[in-house]
Protein backbone atom coordinates (compact mmCIF):
# COMPACT_ATOMS: atom_id res chain seq x y z
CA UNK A 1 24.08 22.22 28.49
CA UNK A 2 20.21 22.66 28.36
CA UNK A 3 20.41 21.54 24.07
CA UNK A 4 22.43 18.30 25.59
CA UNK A 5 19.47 17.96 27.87
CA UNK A 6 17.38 18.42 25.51
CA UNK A 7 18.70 15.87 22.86
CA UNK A 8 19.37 13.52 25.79
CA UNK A 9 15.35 13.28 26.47
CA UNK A 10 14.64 13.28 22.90
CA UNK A 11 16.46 10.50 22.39
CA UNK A 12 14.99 8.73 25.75
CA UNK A 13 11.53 9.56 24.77
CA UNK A 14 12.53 7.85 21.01
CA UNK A 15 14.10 4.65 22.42
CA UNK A 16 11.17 4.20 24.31
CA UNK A 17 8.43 4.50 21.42
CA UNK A 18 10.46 2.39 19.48
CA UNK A 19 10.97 -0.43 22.06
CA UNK A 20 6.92 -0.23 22.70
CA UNK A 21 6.38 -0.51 18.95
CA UNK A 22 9.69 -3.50 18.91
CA UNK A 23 7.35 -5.03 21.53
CA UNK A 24 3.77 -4.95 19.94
CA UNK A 25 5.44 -6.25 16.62
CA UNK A 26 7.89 -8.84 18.48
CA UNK A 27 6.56 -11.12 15.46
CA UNK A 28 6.98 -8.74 12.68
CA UNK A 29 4.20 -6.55 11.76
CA UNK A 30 1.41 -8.01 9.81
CA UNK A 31 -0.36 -6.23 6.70
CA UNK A 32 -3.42 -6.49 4.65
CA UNK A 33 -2.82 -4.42 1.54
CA UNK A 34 -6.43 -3.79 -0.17
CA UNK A 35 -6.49 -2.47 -3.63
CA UNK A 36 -7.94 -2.09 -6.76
CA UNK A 37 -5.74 -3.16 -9.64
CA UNK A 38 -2.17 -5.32 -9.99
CA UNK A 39 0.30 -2.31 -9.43
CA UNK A 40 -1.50 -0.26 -7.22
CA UNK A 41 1.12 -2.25 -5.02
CA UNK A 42 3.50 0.05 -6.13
CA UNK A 43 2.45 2.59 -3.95
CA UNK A 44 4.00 1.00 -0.83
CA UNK A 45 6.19 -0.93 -2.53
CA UNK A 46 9.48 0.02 -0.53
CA UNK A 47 7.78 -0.13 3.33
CA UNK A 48 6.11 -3.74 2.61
CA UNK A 49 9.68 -4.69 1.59
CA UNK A 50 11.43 -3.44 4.63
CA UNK A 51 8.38 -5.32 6.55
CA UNK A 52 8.95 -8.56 4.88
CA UNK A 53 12.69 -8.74 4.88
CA UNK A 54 14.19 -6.61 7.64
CA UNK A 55 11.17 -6.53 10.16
CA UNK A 56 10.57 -10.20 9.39
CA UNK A 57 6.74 -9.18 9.13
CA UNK A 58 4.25 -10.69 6.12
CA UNK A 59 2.08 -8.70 3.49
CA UNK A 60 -0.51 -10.12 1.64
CA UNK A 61 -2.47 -8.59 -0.28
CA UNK A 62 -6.50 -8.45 -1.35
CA UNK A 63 -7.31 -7.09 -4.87
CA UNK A 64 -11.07 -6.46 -6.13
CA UNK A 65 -10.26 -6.68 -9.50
CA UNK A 66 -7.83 -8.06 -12.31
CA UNK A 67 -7.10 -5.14 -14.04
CA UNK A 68 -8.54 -5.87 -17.54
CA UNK A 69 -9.69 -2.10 -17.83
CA UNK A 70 -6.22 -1.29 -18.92
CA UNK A 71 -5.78 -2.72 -22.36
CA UNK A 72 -5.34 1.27 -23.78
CA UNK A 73 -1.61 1.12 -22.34
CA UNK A 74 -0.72 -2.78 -23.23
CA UNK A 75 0.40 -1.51 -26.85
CA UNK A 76 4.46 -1.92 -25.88
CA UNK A 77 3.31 -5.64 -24.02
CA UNK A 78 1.86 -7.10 -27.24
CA UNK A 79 4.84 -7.57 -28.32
CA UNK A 80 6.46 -9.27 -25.31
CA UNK A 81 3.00 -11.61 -24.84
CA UNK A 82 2.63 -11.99 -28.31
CA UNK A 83 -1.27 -11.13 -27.98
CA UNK A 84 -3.41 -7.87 -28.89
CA UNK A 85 -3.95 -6.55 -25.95
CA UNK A 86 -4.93 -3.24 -27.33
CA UNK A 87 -8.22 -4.44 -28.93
CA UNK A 88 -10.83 -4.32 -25.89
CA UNK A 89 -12.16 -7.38 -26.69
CA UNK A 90 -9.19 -9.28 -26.60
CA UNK A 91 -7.37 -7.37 -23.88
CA UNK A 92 -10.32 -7.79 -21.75
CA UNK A 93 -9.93 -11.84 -22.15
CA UNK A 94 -6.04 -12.07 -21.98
CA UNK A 95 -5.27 -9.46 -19.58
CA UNK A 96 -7.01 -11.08 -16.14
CA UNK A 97 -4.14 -13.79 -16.47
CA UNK A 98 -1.27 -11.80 -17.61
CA UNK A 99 -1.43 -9.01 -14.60
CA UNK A 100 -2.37 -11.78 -12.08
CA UNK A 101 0.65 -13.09 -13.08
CA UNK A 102 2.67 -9.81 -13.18
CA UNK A 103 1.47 -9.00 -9.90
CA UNK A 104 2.74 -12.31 -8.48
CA UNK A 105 6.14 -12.15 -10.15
CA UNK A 106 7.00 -8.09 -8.73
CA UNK A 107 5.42 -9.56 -5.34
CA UNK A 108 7.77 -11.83 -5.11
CA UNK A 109 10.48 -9.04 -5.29
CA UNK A 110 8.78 -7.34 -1.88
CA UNK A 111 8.01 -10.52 -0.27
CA UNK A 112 4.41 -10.32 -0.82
CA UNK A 113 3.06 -13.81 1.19
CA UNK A 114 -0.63 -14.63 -0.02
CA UNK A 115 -2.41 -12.73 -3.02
CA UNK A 116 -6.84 -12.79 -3.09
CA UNK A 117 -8.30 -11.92 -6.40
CA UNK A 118 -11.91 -11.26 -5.86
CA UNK A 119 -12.07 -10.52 -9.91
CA UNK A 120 -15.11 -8.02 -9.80
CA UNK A 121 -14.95 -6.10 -13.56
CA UNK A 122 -12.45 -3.16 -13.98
CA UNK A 123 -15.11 -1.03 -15.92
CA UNK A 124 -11.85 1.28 -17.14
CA UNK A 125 -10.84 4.64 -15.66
CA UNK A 126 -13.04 7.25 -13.71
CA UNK A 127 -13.26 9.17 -11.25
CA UNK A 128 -16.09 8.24 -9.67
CA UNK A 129 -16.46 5.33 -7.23
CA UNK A 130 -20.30 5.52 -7.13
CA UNK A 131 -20.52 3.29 -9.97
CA UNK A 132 -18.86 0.16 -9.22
CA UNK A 133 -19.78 0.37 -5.47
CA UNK A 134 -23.57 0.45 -6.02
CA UNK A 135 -24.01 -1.21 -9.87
CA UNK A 136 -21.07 -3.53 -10.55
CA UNK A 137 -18.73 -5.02 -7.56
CA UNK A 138 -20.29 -7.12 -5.32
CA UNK A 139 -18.93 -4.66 -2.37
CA UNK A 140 -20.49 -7.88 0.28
CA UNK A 141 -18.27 -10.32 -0.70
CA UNK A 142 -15.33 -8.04 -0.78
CA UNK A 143 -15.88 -6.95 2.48
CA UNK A 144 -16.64 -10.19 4.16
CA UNK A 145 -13.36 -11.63 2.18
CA UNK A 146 -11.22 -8.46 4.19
CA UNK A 147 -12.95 -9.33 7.86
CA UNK A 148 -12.49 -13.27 6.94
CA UNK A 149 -8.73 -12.74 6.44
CA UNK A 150 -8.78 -10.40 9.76
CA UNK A 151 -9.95 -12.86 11.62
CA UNK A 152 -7.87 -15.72 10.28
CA UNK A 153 -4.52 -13.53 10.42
CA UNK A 154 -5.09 -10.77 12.59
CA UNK A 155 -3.14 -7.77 11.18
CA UNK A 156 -1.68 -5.01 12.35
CA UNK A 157 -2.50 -2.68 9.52
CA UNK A 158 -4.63 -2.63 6.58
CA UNK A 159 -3.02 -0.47 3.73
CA UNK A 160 -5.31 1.38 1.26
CA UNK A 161 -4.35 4.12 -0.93
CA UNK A 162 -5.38 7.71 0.26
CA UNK A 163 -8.56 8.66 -1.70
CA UNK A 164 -8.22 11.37 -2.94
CA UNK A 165 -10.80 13.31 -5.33
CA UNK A 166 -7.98 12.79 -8.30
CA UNK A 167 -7.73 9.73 -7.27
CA UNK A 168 -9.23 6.84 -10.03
CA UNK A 169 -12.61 6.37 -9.15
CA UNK A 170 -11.66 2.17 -8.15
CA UNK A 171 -8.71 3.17 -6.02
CA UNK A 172 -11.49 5.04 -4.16
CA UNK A 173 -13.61 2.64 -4.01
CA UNK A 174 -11.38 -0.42 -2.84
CA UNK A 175 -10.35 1.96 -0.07
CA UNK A 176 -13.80 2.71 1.15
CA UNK A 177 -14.95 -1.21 1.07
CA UNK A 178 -11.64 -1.78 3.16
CA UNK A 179 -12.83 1.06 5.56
CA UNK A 180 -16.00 -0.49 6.34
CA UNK A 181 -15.04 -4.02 6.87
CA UNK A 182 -12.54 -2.64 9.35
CA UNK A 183 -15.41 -0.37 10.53
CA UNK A 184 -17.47 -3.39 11.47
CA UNK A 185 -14.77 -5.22 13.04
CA UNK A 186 -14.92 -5.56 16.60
CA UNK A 187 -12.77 -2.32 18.54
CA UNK A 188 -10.76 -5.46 20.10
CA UNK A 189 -9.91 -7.09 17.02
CA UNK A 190 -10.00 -3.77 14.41
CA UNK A 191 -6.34 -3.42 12.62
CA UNK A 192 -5.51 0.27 12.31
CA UNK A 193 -5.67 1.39 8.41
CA UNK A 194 -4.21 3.40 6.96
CA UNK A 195 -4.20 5.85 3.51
CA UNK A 196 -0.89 5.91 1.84
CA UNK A 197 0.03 8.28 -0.87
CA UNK A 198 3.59 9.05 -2.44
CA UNK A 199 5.36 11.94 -3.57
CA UNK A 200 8.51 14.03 -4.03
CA UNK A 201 8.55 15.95 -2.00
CA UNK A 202 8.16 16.20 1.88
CA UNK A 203 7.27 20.09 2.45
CA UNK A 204 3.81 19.10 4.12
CA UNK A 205 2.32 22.23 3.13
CA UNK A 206 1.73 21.18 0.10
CA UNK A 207 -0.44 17.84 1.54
CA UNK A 208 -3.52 18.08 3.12
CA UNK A 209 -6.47 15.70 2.78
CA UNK A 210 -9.31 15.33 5.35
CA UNK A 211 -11.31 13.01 3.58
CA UNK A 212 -14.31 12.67 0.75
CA UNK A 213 -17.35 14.97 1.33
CA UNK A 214 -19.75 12.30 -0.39
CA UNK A 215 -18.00 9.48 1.59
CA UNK A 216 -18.03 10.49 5.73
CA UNK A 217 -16.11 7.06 6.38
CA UNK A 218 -12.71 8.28 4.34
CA UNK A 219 -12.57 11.52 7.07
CA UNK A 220 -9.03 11.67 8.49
CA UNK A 221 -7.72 12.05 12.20
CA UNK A 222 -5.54 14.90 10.67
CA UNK A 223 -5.24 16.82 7.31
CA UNK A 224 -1.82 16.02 7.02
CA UNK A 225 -0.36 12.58 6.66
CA UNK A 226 0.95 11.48 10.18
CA UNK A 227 4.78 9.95 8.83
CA UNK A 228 6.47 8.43 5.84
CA UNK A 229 9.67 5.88 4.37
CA UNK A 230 11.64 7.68 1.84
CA UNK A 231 12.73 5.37 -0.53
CA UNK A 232 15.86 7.02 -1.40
CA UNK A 233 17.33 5.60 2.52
CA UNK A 234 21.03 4.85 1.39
CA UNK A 235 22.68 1.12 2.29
CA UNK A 236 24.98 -1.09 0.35
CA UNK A 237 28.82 -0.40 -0.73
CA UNK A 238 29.64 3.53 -0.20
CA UNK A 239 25.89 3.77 0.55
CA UNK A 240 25.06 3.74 -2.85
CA UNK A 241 22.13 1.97 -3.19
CA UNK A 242 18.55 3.17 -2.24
CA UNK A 243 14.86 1.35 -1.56
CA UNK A 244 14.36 2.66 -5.24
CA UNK A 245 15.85 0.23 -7.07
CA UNK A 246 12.97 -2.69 -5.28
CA UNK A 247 10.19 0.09 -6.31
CA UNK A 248 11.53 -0.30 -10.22
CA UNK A 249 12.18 -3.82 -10.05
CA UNK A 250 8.52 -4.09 -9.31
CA UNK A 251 6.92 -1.78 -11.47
CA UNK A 252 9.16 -3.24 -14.47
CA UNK A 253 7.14 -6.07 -13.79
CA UNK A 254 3.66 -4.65 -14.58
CA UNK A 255 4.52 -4.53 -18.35
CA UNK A 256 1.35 -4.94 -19.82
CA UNK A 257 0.79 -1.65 -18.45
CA UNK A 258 3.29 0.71 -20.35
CA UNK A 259 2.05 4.44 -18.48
CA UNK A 260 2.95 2.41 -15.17
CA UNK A 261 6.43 2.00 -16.45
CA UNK A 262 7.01 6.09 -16.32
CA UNK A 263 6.99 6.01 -12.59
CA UNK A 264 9.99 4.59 -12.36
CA UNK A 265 12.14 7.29 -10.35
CA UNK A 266 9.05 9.44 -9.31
CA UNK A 267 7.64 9.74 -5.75
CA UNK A 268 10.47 9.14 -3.25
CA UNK A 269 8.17 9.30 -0.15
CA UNK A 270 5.60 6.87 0.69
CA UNK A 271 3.31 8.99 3.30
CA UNK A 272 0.98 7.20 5.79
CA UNK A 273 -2.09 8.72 6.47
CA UNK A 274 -4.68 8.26 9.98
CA UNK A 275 -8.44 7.41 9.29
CA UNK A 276 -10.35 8.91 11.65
CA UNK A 277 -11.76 5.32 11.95
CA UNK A 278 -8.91 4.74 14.12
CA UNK A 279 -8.65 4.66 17.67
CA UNK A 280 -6.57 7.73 19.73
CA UNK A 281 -3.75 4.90 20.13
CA UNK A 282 -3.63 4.53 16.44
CA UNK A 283 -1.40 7.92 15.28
CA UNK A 284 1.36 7.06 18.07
CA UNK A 285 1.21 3.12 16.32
CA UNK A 286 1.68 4.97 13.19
CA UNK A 287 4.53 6.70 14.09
CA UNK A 288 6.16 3.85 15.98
CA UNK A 289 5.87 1.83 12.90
CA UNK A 290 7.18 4.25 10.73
CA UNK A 291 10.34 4.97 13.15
CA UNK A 292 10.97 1.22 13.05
CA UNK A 293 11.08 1.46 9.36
CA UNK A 294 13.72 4.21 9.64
CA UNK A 295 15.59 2.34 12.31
CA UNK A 296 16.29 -1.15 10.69
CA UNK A 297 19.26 -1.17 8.19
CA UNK A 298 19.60 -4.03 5.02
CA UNK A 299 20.42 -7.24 6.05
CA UNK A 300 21.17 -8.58 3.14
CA UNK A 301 20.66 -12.75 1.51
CA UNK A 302 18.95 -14.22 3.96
CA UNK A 303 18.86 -18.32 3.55
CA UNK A 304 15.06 -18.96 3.37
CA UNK A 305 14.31 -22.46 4.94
């Protein structure tokens, strides 16, 4: 009787978060992704697609630069865009147009509404965000771009990917410029961000992160990520279908980037992480949200009008 009891209030206490959450999102929830490069996209690729077509939220999306750093892995795309991509001179020219356009073509697979280039330089891989943020991206523009679509859209959530010290140095670095335009948003009108990472896996011990020692702003609320979306959620005909398929569909888009292309099939969970930017209110938002992901089912072809 007292495990009946038990489930019963459980399940009262879950309604209730979810119908608070239902309620703050009556529209849909609304989401500023902020990244570095066309594909970092990828990362959240199956949540922003249960936002956009089951939660009847919007994404759009803010990305510092175009991506031209990664002309080593075009060597399989010169082929398909008839270009050489692999020389730096030339892949530096052609490849600003190609991944814009690969990055509007898989957004338009998870319903990605509005795309901002700022097109600062992709200097090529590090790990260091030092660099860029102090000698080559004009970090005030960025940031006043991020608090100018805030105001104009007000979102729910801003979406950066988790810095991490493995992280490449320009994921890092888009994530801290998104941390302190939210940080100099008014409390009132402040979205919550938050760090998403994926992986395989969801024994927690194996995740902990409290933030950048050189970079106080990236501290977390908690070492461990708060929730996450697995991507392998079942729906369809005998259940036989999974959010994966959307994650490939969208990554088989980035072709001019052929190392992208081996993720297909990796990382099942996308985790969501709580800035210690936040407000208190901000890890039981998290979870609400992420419940709400786990409690809407595929609708299937909606008629757009």
């Amino acid at each position: 009787m007292m495990i009946n009891n038990n489930n019963q209030l459980f399940l009262s206490v879950l309604i209730n978060l979810v119908m608070v959450v239902s309620t703050a999102f009556s529209n849909g929830p609304k989401i500023l992704i902020v990244t570095a490069h066309p594909d970092d996209e990828t990362a959240f690729a199956a949540t922003i697609y249960k936002v956009t077509h089951e939660l009847d939220g919007i994404a759009d999306i803010l990305i510092v630069t175009n991506g031209e750093g990664g002309y080593k892995y075009s060597t399989l795309a010169e082929e398909v865009y008839h270009q050489e991509l692999t020389n730096e001179q030339s892949g530096r020219m052609a490849l600003p147009t190609i991944r814009k356009k690969e990055m509007m073509s898989g957004g338009a697979y998870i319903g990605l509404r509005d795309y901002h280039f700022m097109d600062e330089q992709d200097t090529g891989y590090t790990l260091y965000a030092d660099t860029v943020l102090n000698l080559v991206w004009d970090t005030s523009r960025v940031i006043a771009k991020i608090k100018d679509l805030q105001t104009k859209h007000a979102y729910d959530f801003v979406f950066t990917l988790l810095p991490t010290e493995s992280t490449h140095g320009h994921h890092k670095a888009a994530t801290i410029l998104a941390l302190r335009a939210v940080s100099s948003i008014p409390l009132e009108q402040r979205p919550i961000i938050i760090g998403c990472s994926v992986r395989d896996t969801s024994d927690q011990t194996l995740l902990s992160f409290n933030g950048l020692a050189s970079y106080p702003l990236t501290s977390m609320h908690q070492s461990k990520p708060i929730d996450y979306f697995n991507r392998l959620t079942s729906f369809g005909y005998q259940n036989k279908l999974n959010y994966s398929v959307i994650v490939n569909w969208l990554i088989a888009e980035h072709k001019s980037q052929g190392a992208m292309q081996l993720a297909m099939g990796k990382g099942h969970l996308e985790y969501f992480w709580n800035y210690a930017l936040n407000p208190d209110k901000a890890e039981q938002a998290i979870r609400g949200f992420a419940q709400l992901l786990r409690n809407t089912s595929f609708k299937g072809y909606r008629n757009e009008k």
